[in-house]
C-alpha atoms as a PDB file:
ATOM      1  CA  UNK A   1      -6.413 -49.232  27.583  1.00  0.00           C
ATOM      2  CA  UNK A   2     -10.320 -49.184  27.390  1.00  0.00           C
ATOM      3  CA  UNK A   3     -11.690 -52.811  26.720  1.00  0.00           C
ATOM      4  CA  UNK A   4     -13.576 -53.047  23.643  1.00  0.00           C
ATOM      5  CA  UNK A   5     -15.658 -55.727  25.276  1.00  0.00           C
ATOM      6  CA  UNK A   6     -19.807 -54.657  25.456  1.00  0.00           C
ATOM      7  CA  UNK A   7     -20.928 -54.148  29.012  1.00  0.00           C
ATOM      8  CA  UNK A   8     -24.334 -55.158  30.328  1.00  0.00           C
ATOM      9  CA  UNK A   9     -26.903 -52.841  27.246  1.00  0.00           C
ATOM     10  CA  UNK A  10     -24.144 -51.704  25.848  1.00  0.00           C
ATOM     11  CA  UNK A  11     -23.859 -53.007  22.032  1.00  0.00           C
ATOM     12  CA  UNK A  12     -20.630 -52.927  19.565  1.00  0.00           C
ATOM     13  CA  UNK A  13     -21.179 -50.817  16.685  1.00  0.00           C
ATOM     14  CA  UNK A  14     -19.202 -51.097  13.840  1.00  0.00           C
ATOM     15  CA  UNK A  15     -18.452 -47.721  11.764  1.00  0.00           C
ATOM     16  CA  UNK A  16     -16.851 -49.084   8.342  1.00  0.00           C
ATOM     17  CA  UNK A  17     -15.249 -46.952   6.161  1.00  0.00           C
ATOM     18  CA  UNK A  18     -13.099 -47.539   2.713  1.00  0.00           C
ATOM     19  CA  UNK A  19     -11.145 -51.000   1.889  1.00  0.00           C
ATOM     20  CA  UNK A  20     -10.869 -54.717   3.390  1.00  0.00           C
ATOM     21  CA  UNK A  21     -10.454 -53.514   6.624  1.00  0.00           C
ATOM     22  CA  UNK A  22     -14.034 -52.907   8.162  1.00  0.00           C
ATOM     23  CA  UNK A  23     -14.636 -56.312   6.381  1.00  0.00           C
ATOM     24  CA  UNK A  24     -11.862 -57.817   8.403  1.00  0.00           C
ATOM     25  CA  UNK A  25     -12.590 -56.541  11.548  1.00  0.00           C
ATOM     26  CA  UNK A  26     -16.302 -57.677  11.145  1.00  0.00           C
ATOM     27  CA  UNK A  27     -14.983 -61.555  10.532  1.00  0.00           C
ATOM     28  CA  UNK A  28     -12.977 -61.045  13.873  1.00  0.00           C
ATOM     29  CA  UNK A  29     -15.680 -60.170  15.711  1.00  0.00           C
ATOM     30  CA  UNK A  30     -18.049 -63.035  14.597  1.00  0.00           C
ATOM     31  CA  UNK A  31     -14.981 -65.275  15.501  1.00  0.00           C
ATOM     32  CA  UNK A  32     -15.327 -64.151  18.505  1.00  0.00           C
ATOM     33  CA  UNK A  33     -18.640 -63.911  18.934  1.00  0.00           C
ATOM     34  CA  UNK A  34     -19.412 -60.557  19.757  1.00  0.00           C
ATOM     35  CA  UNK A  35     -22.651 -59.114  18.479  1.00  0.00           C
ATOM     36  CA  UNK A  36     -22.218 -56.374  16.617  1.00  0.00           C
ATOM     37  CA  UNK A  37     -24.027 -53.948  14.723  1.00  0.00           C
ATOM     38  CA  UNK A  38     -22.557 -52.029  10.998  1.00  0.00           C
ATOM     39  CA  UNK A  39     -23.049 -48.503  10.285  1.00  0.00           C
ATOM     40  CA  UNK A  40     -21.612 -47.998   6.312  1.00  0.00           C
ATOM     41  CA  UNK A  41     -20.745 -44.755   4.913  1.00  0.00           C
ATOM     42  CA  UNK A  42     -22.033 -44.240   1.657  1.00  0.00           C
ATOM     43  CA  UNK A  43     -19.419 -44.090  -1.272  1.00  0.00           C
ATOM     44  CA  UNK A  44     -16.871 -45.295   1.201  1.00  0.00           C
ATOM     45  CA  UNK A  45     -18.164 -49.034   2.856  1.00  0.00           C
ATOM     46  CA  UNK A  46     -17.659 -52.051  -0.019  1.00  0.00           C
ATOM     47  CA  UNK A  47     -20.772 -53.031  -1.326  1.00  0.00           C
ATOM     48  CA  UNK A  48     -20.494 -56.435   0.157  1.00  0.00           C
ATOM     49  CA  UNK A  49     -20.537 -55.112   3.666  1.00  0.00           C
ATOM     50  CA  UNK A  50     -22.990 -51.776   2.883  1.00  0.00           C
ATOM     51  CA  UNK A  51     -25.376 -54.574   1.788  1.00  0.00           C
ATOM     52  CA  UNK A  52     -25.582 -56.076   5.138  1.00  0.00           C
ATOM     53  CA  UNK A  53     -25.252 -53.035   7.248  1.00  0.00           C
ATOM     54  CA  UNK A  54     -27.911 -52.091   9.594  1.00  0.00           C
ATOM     55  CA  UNK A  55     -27.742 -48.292   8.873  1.00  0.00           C
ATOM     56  CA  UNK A  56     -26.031 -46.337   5.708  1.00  0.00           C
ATOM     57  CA  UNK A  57     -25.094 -42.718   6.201  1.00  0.00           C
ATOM     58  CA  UNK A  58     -23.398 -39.942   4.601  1.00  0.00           C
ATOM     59  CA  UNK A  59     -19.882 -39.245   5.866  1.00  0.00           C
ATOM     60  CA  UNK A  60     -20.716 -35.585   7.117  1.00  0.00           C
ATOM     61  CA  UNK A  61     -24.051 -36.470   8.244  1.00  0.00           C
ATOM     62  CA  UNK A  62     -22.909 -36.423  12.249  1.00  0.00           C
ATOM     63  CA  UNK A  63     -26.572 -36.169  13.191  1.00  0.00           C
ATOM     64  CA  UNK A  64     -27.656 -39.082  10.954  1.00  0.00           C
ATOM     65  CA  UNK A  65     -25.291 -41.481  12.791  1.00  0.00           C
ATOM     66  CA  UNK A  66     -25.280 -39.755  16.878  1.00  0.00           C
ATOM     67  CA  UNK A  67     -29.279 -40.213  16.181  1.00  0.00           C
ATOM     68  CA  UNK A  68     -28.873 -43.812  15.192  1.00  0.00           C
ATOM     69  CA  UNK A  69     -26.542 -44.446  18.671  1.00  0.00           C
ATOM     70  CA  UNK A  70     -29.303 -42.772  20.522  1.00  0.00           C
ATOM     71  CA  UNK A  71     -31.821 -45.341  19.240  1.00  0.00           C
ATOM     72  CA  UNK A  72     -29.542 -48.462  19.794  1.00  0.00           C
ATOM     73  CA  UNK A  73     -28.356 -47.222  23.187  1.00  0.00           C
ATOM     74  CA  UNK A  74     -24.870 -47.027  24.781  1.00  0.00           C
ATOM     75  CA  UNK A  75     -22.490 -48.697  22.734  1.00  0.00           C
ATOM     76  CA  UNK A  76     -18.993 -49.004  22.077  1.00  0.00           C
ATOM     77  CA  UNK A  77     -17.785 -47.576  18.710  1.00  0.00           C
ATOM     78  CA  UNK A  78     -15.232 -48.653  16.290  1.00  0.00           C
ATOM     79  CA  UNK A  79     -14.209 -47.393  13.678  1.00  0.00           C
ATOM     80  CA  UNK A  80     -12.706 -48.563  10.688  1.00  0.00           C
ATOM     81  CA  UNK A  81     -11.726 -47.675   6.727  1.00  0.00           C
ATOM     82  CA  UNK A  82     -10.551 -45.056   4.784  1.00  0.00           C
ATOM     83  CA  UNK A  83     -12.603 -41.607   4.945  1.00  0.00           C
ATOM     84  CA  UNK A  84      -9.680 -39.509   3.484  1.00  0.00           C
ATOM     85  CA  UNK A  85     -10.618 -39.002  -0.070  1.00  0.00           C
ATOM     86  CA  UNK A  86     -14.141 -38.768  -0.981  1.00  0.00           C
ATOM     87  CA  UNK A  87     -15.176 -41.053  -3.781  1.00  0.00           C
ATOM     88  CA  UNK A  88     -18.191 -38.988  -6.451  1.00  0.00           C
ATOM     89  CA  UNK A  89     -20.734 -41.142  -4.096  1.00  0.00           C
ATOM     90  CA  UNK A  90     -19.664 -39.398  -0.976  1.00  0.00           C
ATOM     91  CA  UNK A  91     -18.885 -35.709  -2.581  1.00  0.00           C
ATOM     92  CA  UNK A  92     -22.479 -36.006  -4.039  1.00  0.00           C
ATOM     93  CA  UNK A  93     -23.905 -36.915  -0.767  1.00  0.00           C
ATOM     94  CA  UNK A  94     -22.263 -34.002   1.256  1.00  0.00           C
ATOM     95  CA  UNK A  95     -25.067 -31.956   0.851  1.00  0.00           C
ATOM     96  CA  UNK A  96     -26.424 -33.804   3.977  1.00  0.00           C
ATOM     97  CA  UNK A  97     -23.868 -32.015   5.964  1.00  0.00           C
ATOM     98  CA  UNK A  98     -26.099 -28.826   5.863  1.00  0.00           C
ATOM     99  CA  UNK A  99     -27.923 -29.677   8.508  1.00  0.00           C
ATOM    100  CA  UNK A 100     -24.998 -29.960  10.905  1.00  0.00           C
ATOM    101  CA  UNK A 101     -23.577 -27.118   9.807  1.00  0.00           C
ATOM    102  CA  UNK A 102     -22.428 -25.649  13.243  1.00  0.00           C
ATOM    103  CA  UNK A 103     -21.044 -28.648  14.141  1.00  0.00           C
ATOM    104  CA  UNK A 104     -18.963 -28.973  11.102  1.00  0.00           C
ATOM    105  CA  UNK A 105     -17.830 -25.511  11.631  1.00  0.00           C
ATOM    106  CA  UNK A 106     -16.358 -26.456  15.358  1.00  0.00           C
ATOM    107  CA  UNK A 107     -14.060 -29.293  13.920  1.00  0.00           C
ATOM    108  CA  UNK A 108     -13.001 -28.059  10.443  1.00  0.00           C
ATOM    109  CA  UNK A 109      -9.702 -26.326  10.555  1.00  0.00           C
ATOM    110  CA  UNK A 110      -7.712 -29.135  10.378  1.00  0.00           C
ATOM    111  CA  UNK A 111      -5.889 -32.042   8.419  1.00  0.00           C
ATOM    112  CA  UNK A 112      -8.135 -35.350   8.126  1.00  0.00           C
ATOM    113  CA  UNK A 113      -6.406 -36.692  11.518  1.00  0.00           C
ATOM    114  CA  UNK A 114      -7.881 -33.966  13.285  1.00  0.00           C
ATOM    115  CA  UNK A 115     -10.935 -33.833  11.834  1.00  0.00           C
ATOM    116  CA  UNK A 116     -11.555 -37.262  12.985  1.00  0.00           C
ATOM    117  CA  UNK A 117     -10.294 -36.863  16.573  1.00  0.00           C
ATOM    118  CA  UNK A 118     -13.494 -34.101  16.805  1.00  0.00           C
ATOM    119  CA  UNK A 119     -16.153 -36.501  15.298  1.00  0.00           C
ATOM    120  CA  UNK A 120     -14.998 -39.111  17.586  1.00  0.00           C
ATOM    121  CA  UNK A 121     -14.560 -36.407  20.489  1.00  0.00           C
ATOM    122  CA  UNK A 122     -18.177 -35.654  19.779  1.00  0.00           C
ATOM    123  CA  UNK A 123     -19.817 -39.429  20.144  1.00  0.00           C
ATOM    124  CA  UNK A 124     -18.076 -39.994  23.252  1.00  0.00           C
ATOM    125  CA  UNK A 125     -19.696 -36.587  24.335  1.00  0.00           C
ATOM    126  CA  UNK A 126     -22.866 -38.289  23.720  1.00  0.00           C
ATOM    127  CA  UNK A 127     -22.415 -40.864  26.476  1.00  0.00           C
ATOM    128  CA  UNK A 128     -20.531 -43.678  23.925  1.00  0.00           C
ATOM    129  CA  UNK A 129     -17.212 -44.911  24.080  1.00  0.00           C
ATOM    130  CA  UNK A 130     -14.964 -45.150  21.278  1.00  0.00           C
ATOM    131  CA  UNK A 131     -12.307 -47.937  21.168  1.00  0.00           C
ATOM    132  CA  UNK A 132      -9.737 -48.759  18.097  1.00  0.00           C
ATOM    133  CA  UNK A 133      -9.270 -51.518  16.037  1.00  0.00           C
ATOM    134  CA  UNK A 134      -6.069 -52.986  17.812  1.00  0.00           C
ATOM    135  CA  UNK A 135      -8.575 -53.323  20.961  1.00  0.00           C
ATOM    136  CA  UNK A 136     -11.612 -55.342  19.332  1.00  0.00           C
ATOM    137  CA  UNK A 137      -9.985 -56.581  17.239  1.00  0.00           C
ATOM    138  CA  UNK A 138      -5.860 -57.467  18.529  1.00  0.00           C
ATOM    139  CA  UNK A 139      -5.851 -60.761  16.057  1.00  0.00           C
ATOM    140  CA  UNK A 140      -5.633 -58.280  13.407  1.00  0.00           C
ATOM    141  CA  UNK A 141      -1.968 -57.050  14.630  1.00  0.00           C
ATOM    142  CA  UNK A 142       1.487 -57.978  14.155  1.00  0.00           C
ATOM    143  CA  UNK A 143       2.302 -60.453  16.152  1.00  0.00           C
ATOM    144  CA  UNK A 144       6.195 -60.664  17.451  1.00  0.00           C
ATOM    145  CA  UNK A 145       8.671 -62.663  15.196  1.00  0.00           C
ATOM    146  CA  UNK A 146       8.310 -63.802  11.140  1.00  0.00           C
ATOM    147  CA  UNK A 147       5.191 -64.078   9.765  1.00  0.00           C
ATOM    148  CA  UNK A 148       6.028 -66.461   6.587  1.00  0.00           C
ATOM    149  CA  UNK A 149       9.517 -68.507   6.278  1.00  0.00           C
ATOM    150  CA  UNK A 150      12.194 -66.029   6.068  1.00  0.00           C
ATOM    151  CA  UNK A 151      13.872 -64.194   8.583  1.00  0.00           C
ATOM    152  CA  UNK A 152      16.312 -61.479   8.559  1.00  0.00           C
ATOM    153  CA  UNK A 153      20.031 -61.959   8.141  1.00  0.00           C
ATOM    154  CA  UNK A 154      22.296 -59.613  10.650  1.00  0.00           C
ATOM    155  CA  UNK A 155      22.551 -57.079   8.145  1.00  0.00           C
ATOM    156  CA  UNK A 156      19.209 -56.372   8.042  1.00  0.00           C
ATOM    157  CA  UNK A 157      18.993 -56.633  11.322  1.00  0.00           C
ATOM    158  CA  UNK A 158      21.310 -53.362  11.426  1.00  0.00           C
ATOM    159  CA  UNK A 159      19.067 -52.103   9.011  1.00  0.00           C
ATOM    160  CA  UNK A 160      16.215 -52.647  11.722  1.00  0.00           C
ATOM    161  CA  UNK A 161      17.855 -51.281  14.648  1.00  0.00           C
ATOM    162  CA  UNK A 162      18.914 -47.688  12.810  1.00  0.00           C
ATOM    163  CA  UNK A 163      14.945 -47.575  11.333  1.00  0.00           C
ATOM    164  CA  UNK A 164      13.525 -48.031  14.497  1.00  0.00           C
ATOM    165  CA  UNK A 165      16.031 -45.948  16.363  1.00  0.00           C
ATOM    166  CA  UNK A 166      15.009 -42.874  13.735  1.00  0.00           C
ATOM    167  CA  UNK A 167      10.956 -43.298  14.194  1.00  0.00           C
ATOM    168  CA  UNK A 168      11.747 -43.091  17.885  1.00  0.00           C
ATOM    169  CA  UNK A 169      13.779 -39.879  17.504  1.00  0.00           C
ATOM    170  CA  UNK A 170      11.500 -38.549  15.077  1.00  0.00           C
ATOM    171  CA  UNK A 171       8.200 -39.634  17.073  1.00  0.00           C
ATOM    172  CA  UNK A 172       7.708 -36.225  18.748  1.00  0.00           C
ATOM    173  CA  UNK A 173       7.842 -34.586  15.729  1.00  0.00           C
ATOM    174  CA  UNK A 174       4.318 -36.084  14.066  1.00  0.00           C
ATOM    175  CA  UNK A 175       6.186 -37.102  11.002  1.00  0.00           C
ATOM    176  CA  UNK A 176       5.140 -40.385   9.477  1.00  0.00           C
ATOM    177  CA  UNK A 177       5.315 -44.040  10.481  1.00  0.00           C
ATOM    178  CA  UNK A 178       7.802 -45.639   8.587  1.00  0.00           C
ATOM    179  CA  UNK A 179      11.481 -44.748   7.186  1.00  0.00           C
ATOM    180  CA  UNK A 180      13.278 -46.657   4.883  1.00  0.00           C
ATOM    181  CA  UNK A 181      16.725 -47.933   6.197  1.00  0.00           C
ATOM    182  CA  UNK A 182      20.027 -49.608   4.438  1.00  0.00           C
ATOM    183  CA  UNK A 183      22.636 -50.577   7.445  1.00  0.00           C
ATOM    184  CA  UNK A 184      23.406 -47.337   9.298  1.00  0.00           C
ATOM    185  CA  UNK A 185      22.172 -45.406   6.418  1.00  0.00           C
ATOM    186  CA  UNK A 186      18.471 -43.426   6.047  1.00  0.00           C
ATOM    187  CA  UNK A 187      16.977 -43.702   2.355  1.00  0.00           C
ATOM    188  CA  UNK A 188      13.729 -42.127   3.174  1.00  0.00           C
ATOM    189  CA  UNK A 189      11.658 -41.295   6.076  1.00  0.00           C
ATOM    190  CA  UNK A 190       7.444 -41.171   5.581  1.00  0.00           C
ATOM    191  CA  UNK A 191       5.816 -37.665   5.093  1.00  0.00           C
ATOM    192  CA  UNK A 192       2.370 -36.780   4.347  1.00  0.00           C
ATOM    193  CA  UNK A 193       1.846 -38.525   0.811  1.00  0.00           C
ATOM    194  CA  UNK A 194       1.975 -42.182   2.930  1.00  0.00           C
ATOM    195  CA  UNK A 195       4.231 -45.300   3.166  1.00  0.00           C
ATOM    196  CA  UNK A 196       3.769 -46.095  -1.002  1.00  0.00           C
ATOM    197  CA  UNK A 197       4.730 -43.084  -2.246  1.00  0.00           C
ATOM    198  CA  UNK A 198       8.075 -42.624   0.272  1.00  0.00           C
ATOM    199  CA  UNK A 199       8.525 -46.322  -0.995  1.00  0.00           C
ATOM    200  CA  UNK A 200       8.619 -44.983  -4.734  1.00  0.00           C
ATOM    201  CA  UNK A 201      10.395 -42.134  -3.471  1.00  0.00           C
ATOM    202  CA  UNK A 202      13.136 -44.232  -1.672  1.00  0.00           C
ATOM    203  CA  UNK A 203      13.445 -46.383  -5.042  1.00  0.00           C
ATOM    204  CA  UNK A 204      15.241 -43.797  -6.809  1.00  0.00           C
ATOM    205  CA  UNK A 205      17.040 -42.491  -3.446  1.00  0.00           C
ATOM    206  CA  UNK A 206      18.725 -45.693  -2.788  1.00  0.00           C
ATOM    207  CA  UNK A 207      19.849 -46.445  -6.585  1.00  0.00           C
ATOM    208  CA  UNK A 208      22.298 -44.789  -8.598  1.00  0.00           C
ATOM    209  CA  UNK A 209      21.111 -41.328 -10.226  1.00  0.00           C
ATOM    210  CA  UNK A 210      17.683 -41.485 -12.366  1.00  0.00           C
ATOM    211  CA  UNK A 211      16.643 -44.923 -10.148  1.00  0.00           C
ATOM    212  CA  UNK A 212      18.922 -47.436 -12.276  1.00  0.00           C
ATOM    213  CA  UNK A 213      21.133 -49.911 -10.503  1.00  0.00           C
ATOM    214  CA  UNK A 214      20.952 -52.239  -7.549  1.00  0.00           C
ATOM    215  CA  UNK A 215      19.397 -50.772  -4.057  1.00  0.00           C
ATOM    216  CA  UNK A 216      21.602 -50.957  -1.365  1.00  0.00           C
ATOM    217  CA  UNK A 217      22.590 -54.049   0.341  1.00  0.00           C
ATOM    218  CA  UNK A 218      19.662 -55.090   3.578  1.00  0.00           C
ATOM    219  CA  UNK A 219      17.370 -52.105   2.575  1.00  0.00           C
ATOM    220  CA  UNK A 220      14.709 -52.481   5.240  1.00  0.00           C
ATOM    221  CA  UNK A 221      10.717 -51.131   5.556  1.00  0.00           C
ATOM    222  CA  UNK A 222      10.333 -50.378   9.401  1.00  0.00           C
ATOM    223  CA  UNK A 223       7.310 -49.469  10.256  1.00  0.00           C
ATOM    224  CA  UNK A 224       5.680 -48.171  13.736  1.00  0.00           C
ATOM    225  CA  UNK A 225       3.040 -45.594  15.371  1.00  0.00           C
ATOM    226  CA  UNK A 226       4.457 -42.522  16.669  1.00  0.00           C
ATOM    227  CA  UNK A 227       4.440 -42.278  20.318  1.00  0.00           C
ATOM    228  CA  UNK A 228       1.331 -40.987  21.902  1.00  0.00           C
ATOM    229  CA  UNK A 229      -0.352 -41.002  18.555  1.00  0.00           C
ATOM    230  CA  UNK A 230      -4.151 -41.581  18.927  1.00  0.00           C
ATOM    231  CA  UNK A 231      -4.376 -45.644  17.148  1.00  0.00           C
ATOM    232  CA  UNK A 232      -8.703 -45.163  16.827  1.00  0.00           C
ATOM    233  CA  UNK A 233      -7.374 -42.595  14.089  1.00  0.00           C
ATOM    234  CA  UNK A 234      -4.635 -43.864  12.372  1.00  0.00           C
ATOM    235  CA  UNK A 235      -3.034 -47.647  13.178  1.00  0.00           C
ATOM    236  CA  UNK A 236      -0.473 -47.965  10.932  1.00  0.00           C
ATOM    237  CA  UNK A 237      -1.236 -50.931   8.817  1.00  0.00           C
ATOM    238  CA  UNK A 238       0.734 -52.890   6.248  1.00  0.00           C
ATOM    239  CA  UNK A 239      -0.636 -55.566   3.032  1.00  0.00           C
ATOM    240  CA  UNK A 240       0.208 -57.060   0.386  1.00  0.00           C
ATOM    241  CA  UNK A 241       0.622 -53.858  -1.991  1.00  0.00           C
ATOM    242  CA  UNK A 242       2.599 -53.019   0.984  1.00  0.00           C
ATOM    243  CA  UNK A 243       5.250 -55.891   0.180  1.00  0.00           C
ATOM    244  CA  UNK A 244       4.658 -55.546  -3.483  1.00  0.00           C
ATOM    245  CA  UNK A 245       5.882 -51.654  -3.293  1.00  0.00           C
ATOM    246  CA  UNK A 246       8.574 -52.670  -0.559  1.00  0.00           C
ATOM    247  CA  UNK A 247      10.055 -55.091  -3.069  1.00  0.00           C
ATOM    248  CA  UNK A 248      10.022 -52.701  -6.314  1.00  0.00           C
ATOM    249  CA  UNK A 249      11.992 -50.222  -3.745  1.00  0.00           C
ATOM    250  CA  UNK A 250      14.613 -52.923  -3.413  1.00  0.00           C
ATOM    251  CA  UNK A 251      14.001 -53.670   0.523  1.00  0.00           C
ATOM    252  CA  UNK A 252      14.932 -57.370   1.954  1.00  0.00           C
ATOM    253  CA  UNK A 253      12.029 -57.395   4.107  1.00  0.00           C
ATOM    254  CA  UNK A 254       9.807 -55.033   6.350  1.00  0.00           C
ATOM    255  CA  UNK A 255       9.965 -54.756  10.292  1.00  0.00           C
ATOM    256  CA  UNK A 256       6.775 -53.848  11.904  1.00  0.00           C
ATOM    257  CA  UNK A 257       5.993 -53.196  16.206  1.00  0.00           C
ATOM    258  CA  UNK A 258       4.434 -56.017  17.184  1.00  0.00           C
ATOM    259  CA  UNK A 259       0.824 -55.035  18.507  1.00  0.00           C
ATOM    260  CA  UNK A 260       1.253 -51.617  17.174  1.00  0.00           C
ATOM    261  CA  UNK A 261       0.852 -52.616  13.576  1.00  0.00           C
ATOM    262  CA  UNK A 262      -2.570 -54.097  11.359  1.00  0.00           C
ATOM    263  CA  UNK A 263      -1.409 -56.931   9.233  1.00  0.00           C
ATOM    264  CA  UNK A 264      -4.135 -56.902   6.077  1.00  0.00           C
ATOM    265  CA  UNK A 265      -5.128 -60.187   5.222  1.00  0.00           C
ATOM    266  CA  UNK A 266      -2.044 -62.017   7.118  1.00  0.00           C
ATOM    267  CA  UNK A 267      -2.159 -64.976   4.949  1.00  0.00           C
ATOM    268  CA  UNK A 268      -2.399 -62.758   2.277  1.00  0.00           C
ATOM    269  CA  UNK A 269       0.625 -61.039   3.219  1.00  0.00           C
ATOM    270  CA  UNK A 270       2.717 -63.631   4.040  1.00  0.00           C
ATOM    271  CA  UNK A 271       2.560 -65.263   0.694  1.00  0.00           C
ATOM    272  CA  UNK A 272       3.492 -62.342  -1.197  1.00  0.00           C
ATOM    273  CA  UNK A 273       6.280 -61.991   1.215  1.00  0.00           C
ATOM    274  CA  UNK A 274       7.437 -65.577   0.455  1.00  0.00           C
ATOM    275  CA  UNK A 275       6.544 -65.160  -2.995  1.00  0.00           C
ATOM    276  CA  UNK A 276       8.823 -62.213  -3.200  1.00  0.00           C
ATOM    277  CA  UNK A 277      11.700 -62.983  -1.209  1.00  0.00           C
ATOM    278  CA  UNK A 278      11.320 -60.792   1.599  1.00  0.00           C
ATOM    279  CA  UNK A 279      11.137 -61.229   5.025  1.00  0.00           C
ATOM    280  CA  UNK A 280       7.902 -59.603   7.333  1.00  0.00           C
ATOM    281  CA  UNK A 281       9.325 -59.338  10.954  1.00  0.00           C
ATOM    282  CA  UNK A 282       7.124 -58.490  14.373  1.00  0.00           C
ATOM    283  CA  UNK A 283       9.370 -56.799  16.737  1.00  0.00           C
ATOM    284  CA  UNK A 284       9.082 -55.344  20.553  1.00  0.00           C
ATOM    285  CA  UNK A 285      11.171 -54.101  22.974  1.00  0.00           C
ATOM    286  CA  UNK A 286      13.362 -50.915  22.824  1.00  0.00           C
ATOM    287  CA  UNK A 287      15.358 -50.158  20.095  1.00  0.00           C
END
């Protein structure tokens, strides 16, 4: 694993897209004290960061921001945010991208994973190196065991084993990161639409017909990358929505890898979790 730590003239650059996480990993980094410099994309970065940024660009405007690395010299890139969907701001702005037209043409094709892969392929192309969250920023991750005060009972921890047994049987087929589990019993395993929606999905799945009734006994959220997947791209991350939506679905807790999973706002998190009555669980090891 490539250390996220600058080398002699080599700066940090921050590349913050959508929600609390660019905000996050910025607060890690002055923890640490790691200089650092913020590169916002417009209609994406929250104003409170985009107001303090060093350089604002449009998301398809690849020249805008490889110039700007130029300038500031080698550096070690991280990215972080939402790009996915386009707020007006961004959609508006797009008409920057007509001036890297070509090189838009050489990475469309593709689903928003891949799409990012190619912009990223392309800055390390220009001599930079391009790290993930989970490496400047590891206090951000699961750690191993409870975060809050409960734990789970040996029913869930059934639940636990047969959800991460599926996500590693299931890894090499680039499905999604989490599945919803109920002892030896699969409610719902994540697609494309994300780990909310299968949540709502898996409401009505584990409850008697039209979603009425009780959810089945130690209904668990597990939650892990797929092996080999690229984490710069796509860390799975959990919240407190994350909770929130586990709890409406009728689950007991949620089971995340340590190291392999962003905790949003872990406080945050763990309060809702107590709040709520569920458990949030770090684990390692095999299945």
């Amino acid at each position: 694993m490539a250390k996220a730590d600058p080398g002699p003239g080599e700066a940090l650059v921050l590349i913050a897209g959508a929600g609390r996480l660019p905000e996050l990993v910025a607060e890690s980094l002055r923890r640490s004290r790691r200089p650092f410099r913020v590169i916002a994309l417009r209609g994406f970065t929250d104003r409170a960061l985009r107001g303090s940024a060093d350089a604002t660009v449009d998301l398809l405007d690849l020249a805008a921001t490889l110039k700007l690395l130029r300038r500031w010299g080698p550096a070690v890139v991280v990215p972080a945010g939402g790009v996915s969907r386009p707020s007006p701001a961004a959609i508006l702005n797009a008409g920057a991208a007509l001036r890297n037209r070509e090189a838009l043409r050489a990475i469309a094709g593709g689903g928003d994973d891949r799409l990012l892969r190619a912009a990223l392929a392309l800055v390390e192309e220009e001599g930079h190196r391009v790290v993930g969250v989970h490496e400047a920023a590891p206090d951000l991750l699961c750690p191993d065991g409870p975060i809050g005060r409960r734990v789970p009972d040996p029913a869930a921890a059934a639940s636990i084993r047969t959800g991460r047994a599926v996500l590693a049987a299931l890894s090499p087929y680039d499905l999604g990161q989490a599945v919803m589990a109920a002892g030896d019993r699969v409610i719902a395993v994540e697609g494309p639409e994300g780990t909310d929606r299968m949540l709502a999905r898996g409401r009505a799945l584990g409850r008697r017909p039209f979603g009425w009734g009780r959810a089945l006994p130690a209904t668990v959220l597990v939650k892990a990358p797929k092996l080999g997947q690229d984490l710069r791209v796509d860390l799975p991350a959990v919240g407190p929505r994350t909770v929130r939506n586990a709890a409406r679905a009728g689950c007991v807790g949620l089971a995340l890898e340590a190291g392999g999973t962003l905790v949003i706002d872990r406080a945050a998190t763990a309060a809702e979790a107590d709040r709520l009555g569920l458990f949030v669980v770090g684990y390692g090891g095999a299945p």
